[in-house]
PDB file of N, CA and C in Angstrom:
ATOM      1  N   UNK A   1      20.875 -13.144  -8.090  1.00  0.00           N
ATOM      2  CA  UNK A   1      19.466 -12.861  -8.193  1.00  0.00           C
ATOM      3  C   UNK A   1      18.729 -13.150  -6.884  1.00  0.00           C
ATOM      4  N   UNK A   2      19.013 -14.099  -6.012  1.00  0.00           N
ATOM      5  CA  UNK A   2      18.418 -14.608  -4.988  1.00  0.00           C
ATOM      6  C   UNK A   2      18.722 -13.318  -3.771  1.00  0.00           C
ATOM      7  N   UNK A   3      19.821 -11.970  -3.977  1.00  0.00           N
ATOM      8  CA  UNK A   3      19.640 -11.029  -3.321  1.00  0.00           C
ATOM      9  C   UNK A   3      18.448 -10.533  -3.497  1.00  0.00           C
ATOM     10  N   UNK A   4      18.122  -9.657  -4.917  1.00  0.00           N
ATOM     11  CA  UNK A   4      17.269  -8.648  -5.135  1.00  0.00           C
ATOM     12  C   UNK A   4      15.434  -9.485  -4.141  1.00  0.00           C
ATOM     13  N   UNK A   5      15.534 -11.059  -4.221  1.00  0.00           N
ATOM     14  CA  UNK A   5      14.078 -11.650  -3.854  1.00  0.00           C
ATOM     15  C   UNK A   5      14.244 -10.950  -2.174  1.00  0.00           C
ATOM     16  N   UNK A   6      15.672 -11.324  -1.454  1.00  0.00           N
ATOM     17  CA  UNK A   6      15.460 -11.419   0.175  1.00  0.00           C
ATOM     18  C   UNK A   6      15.113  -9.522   0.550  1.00  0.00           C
ATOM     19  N   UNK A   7      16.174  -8.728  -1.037  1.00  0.00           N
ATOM     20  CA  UNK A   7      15.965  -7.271  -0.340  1.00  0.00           C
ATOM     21  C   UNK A   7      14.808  -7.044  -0.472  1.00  0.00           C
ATOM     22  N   UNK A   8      13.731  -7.796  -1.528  1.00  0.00           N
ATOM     23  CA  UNK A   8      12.154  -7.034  -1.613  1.00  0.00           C
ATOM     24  C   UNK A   8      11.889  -7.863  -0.612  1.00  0.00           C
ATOM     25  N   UNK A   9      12.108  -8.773   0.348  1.00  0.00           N
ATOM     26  CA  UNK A   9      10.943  -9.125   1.225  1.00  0.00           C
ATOM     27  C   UNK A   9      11.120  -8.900   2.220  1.00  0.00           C
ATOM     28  N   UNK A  10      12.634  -7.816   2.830  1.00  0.00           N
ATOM     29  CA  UNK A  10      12.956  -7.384   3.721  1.00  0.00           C
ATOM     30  C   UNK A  10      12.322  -6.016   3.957  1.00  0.00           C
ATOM     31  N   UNK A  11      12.548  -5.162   2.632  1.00  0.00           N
ATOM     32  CA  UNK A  11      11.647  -4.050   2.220  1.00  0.00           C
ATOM     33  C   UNK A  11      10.130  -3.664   1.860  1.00  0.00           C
ATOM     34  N   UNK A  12       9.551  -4.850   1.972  1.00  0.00           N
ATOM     35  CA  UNK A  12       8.060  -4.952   1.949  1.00  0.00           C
ATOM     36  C   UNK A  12       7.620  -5.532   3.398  1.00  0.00           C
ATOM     37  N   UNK A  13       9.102  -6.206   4.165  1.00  0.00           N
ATOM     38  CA  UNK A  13       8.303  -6.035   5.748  1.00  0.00           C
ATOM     39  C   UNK A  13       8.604  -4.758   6.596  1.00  0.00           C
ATOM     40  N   UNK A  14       9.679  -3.945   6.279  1.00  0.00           N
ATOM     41  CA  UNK A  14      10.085  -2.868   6.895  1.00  0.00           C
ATOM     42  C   UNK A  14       8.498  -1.748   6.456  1.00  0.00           C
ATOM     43  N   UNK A  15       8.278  -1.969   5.278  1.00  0.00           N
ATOM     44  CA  UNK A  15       6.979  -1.266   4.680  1.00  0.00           C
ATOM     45  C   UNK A  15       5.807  -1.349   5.612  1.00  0.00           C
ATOM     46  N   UNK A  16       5.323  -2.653   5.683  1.00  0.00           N
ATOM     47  CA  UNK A  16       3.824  -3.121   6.235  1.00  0.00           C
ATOM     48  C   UNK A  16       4.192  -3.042   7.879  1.00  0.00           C
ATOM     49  N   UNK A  17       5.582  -3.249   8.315  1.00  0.00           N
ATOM     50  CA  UNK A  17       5.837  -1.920   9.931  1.00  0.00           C
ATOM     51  C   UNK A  17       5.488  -0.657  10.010  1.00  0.00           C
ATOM     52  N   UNK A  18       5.934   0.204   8.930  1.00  0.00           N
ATOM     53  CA  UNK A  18       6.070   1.155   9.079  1.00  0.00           C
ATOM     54  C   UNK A  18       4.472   1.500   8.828  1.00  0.00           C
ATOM     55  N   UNK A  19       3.518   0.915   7.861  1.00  0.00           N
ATOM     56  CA  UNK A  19       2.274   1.320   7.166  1.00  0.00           C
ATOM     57  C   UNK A  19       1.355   0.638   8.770  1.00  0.00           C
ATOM     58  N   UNK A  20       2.225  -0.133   9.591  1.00  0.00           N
ATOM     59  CA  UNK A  20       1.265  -0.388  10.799  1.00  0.00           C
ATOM     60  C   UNK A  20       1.164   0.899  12.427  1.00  0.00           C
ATOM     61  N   UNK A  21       2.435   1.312  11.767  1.00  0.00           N
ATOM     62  CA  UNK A  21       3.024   2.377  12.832  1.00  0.00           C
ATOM     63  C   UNK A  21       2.371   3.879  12.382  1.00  0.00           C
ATOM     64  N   UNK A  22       2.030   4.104  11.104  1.00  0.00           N
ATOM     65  CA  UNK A  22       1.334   4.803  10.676  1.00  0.00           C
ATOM     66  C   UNK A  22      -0.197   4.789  10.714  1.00  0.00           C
ATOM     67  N   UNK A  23      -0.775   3.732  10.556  1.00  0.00           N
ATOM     68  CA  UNK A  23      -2.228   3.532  10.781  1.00  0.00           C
ATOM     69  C   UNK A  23      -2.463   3.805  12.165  1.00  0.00           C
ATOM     70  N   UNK A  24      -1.393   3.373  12.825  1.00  0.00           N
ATOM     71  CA  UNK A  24      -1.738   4.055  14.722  1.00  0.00           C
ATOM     72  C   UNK A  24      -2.189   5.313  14.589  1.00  0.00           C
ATOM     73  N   UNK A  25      -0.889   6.111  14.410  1.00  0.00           N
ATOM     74  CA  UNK A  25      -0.607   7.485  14.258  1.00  0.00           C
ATOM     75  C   UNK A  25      -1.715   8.334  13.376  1.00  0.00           C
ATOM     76  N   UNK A  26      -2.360   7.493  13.195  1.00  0.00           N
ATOM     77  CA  UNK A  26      -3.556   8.307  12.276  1.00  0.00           C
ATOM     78  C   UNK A  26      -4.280   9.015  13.257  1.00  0.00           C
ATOM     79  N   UNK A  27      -4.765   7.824  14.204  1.00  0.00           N
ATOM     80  CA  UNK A  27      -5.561   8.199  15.042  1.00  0.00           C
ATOM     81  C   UNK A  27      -5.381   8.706  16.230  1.00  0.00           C
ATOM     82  N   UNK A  28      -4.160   9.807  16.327  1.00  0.00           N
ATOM     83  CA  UNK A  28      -3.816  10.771  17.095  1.00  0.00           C
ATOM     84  C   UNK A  28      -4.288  12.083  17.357  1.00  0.00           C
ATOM     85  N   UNK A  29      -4.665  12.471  17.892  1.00  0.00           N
ATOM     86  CA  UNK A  29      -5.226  14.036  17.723  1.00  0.00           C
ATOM     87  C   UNK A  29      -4.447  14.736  16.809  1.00  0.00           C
ATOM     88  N   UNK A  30      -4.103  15.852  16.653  1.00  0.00           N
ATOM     89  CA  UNK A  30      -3.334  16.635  15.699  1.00  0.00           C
ATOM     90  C   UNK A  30      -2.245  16.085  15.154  1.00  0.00           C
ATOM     91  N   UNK A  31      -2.614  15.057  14.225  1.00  0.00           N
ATOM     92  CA  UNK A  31      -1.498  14.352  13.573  1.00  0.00           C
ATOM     93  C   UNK A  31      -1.061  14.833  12.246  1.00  0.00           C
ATOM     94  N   UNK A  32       0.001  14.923  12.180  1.00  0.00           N
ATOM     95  CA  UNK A  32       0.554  15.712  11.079  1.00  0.00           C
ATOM     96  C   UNK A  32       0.748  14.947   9.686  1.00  0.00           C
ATOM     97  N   UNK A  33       0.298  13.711  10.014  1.00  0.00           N
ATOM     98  CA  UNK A  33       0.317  12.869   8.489  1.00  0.00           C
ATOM     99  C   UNK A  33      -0.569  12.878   7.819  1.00  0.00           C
ATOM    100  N   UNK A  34      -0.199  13.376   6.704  1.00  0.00           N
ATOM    101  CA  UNK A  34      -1.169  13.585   5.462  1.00  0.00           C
ATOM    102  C   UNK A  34      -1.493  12.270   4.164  1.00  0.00           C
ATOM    103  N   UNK A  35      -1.731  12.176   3.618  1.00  0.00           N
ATOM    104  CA  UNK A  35      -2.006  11.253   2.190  1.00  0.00           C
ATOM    105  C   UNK A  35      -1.277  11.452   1.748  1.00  0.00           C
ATOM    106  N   UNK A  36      -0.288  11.700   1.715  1.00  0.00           N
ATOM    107  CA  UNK A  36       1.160  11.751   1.179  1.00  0.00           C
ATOM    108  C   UNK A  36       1.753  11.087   1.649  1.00  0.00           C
ATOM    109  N   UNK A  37       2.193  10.730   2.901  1.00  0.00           N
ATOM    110  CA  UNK A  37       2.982   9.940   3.323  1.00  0.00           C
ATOM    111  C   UNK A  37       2.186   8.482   3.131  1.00  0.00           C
ATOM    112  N   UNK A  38       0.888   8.510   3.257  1.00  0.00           N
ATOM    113  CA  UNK A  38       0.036   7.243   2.750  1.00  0.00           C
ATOM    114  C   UNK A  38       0.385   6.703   1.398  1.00  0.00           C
ATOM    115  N   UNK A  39       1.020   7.643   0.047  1.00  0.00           N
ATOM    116  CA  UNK A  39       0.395   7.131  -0.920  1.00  0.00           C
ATOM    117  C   UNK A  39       1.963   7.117  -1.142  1.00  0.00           C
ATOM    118  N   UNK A  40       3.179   7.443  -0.273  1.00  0.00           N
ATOM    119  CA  UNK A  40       4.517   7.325  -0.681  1.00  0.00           C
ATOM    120  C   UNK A  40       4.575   5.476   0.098  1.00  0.00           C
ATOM    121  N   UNK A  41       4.206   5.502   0.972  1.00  0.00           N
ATOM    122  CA  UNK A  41       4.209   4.259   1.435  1.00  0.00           C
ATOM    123  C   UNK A  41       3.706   3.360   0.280  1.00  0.00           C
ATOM    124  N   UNK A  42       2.403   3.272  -0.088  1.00  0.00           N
ATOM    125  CA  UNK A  42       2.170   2.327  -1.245  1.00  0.00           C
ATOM    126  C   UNK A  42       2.957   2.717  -2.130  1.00  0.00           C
ATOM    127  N   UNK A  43       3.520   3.181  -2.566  1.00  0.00           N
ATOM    128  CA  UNK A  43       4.554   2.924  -3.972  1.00  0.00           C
ATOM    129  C   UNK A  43       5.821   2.377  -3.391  1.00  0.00           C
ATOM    130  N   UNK A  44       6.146   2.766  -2.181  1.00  0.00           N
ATOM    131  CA  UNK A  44       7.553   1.807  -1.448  1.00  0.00           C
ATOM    132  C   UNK A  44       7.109  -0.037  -1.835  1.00  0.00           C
ATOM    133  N   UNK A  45       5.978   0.144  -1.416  1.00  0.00           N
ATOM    134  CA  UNK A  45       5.498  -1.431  -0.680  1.00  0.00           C
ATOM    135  C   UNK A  45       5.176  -1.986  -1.993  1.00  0.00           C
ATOM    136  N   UNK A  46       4.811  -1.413  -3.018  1.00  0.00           N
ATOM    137  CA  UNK A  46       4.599  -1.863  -4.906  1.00  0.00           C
ATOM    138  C   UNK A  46       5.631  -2.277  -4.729  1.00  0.00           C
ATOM    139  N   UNK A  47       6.959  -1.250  -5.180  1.00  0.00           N
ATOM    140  CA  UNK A  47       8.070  -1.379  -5.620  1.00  0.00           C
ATOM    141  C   UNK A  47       8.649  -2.609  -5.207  1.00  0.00           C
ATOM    142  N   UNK A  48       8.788  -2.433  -3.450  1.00  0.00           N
ATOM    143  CA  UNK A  48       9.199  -3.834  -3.123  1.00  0.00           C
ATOM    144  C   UNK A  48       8.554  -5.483  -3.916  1.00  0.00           C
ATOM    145  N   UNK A  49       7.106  -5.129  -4.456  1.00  0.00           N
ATOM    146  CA  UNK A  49       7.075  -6.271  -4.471  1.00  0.00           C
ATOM    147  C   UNK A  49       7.332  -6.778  -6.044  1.00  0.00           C
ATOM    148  N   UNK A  50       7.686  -6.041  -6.632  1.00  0.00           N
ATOM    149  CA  UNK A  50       8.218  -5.701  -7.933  1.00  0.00           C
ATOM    150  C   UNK A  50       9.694  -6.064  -8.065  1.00  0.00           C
ATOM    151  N   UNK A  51      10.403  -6.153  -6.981  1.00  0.00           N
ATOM    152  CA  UNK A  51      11.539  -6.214  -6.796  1.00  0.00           C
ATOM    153  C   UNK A  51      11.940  -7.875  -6.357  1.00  0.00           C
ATOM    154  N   UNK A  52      10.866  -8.247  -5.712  1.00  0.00           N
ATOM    155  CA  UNK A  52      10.825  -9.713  -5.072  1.00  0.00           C
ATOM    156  C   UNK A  52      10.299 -10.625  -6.957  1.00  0.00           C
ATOM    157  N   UNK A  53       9.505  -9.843  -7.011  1.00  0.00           N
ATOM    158  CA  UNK A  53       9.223 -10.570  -8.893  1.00  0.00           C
ATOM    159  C   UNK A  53      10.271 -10.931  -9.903  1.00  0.00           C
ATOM    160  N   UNK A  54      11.160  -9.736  -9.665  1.00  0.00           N
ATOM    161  CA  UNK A  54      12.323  -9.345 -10.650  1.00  0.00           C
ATOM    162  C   UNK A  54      13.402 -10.862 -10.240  1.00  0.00           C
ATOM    163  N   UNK A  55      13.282 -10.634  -9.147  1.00  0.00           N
ATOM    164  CA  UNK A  55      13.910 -11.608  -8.463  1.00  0.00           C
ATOM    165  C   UNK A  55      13.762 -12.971  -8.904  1.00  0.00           C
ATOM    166  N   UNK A  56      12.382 -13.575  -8.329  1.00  0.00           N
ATOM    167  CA  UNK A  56      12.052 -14.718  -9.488  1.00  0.00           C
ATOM    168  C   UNK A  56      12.253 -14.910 -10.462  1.00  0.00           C
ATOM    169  N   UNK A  57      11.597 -13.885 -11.109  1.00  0.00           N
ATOM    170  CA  UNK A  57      11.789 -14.205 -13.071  1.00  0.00           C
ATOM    171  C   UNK A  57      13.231 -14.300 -12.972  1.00  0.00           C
ATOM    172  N   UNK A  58      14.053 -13.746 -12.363  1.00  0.00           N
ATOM    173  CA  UNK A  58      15.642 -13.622 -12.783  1.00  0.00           C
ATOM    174  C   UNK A  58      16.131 -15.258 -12.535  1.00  0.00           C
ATOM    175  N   UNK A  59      15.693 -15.594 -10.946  1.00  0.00           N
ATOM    176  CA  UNK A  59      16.145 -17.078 -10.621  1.00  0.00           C
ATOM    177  C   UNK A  59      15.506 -17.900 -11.918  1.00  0.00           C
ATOM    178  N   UNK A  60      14.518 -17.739 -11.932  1.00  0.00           N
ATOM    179  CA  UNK A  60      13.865 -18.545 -13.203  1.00  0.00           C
ATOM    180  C   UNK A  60      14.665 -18.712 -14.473  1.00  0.00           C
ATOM    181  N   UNK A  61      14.962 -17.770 -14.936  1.00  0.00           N
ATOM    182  CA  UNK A  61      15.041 -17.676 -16.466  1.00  0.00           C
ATOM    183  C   UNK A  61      17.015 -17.843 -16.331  1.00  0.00           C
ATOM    184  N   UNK A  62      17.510 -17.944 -14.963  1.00  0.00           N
ATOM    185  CA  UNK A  62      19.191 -18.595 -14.808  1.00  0.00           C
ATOM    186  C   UNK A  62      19.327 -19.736 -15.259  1.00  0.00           C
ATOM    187  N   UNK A  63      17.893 -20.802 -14.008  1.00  0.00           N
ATOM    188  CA  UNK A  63      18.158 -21.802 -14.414  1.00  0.00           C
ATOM    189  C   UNK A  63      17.499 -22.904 -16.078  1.00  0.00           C
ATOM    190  N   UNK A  64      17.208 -21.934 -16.562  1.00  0.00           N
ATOM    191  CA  UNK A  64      16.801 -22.135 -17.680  1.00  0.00           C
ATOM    192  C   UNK A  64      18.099 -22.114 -18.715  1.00  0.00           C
ATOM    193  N   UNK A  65      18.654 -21.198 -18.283  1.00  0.00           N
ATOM    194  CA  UNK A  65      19.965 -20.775 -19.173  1.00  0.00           C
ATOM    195  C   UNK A  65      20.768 -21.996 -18.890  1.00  0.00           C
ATOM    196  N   UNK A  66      20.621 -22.075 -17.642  1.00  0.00           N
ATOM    197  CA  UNK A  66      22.117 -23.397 -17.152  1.00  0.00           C
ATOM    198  C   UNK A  66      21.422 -24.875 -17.675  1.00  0.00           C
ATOM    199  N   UNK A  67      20.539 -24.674 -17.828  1.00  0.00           N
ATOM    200  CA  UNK A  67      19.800 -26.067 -18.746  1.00  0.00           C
ATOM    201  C   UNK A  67      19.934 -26.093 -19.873  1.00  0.00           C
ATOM    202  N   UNK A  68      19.759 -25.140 -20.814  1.00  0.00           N
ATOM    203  CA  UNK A  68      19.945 -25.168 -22.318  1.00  0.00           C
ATOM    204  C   UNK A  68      21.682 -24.903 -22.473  1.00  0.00           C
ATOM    205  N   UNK A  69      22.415 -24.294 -22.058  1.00  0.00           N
ATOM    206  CA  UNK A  69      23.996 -23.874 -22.350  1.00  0.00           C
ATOM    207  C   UNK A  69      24.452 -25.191 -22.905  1.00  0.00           C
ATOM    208  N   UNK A  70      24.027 -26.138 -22.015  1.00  0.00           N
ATOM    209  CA  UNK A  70      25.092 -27.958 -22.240  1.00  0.00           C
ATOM    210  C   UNK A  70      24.405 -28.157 -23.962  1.00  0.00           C
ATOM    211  N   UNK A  71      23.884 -27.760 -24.518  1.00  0.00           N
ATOM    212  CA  UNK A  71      22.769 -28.655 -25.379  1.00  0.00           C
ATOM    213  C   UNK A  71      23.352 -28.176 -26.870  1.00  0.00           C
ATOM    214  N   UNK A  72      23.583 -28.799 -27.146  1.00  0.00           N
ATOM    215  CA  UNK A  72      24.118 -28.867 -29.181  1.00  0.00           C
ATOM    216  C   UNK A  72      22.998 -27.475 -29.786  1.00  0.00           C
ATOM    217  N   UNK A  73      23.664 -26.887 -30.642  1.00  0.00           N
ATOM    218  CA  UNK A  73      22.960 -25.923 -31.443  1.00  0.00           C
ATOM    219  C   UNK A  73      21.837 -26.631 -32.525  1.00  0.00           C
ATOM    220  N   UNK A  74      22.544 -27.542 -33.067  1.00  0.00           N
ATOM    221  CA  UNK A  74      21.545 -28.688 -34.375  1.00  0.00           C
ATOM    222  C   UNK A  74      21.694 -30.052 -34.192  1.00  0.00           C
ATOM    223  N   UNK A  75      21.020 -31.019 -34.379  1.00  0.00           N
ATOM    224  CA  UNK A  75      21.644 -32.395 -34.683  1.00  0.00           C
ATOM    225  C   UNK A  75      22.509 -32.657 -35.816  1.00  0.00           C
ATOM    226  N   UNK A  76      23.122 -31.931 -36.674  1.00  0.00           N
ATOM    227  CA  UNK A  76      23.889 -31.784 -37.536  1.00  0.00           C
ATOM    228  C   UNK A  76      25.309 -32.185 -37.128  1.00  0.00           C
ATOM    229  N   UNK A  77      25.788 -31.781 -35.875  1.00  0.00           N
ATOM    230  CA  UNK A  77      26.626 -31.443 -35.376  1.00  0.00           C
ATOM    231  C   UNK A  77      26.947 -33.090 -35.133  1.00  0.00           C
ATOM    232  N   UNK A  78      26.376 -33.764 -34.483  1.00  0.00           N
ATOM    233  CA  UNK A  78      25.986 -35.004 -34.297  1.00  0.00           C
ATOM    234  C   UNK A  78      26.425 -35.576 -35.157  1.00  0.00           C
ATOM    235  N   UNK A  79      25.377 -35.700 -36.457  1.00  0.00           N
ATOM    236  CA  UNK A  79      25.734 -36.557 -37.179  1.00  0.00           C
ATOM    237  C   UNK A  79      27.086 -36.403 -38.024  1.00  0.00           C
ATOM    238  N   UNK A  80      28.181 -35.609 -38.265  1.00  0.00           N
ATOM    239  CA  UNK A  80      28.976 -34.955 -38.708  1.00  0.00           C
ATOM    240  C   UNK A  80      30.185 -35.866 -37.983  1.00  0.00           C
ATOM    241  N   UNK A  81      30.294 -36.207 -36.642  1.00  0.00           N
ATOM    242  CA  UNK A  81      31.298 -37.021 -36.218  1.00  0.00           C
ATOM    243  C   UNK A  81      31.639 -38.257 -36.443  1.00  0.00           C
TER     244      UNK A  81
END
C-alpha cells in the first residue's frame, strides 16, 4: 500500500510541473492549448490525489487488521480452558 501513496505523490508532482509549464505556454502568442488540455490536467492531478488517499486508508485499515488478527473471537474461548 505504501506504493500506490509514493506513485500519487510522484504523479501529482509530475502534474503541478507540467500544469506550471503549461500556465507559461498560455501566454504565448499563437498557442495551441486549448481547455482541454487544462481540464485533462485537473482530472490527472484529482486522480493522483485520490490515489495518495487510497493509499492511506489502505495503510490505515492494514494496520488495524494486524491489531485485531492476534485477538480471541469471544471470551468464551477463555473461559473454556
Amino acid at each position: 500500500m505504501a506504493w500506490s501513496i509514493y506513485l500519487g505523490l510522484v504523479a501529482a508532482a509530475d502534474i503541478f510541473m507540467a500544469l506550471l509549464v503549461l500556465y507559461w505556454r498560455l501566454f504565448v502568442p499563437h498557442s495551441p492549448l486549448t481547455g482541454f488540455t487544462i481540464i485533462l490536467m485537473a482530472i490527472f492531478f484529482l486522480g493522483s490525489v485520490q490515489l495518495v488517499s487510497v493509499g492511506i486508508l489502505g495503510e490505515y485499515i492494514g494496520r488495524i487488521y494486524e491489531e485485531v488478527k492476534a485477538r480471541p473471537l469471544d471470551l468464551s474461548i477463555l473461559w473454556l480452558r
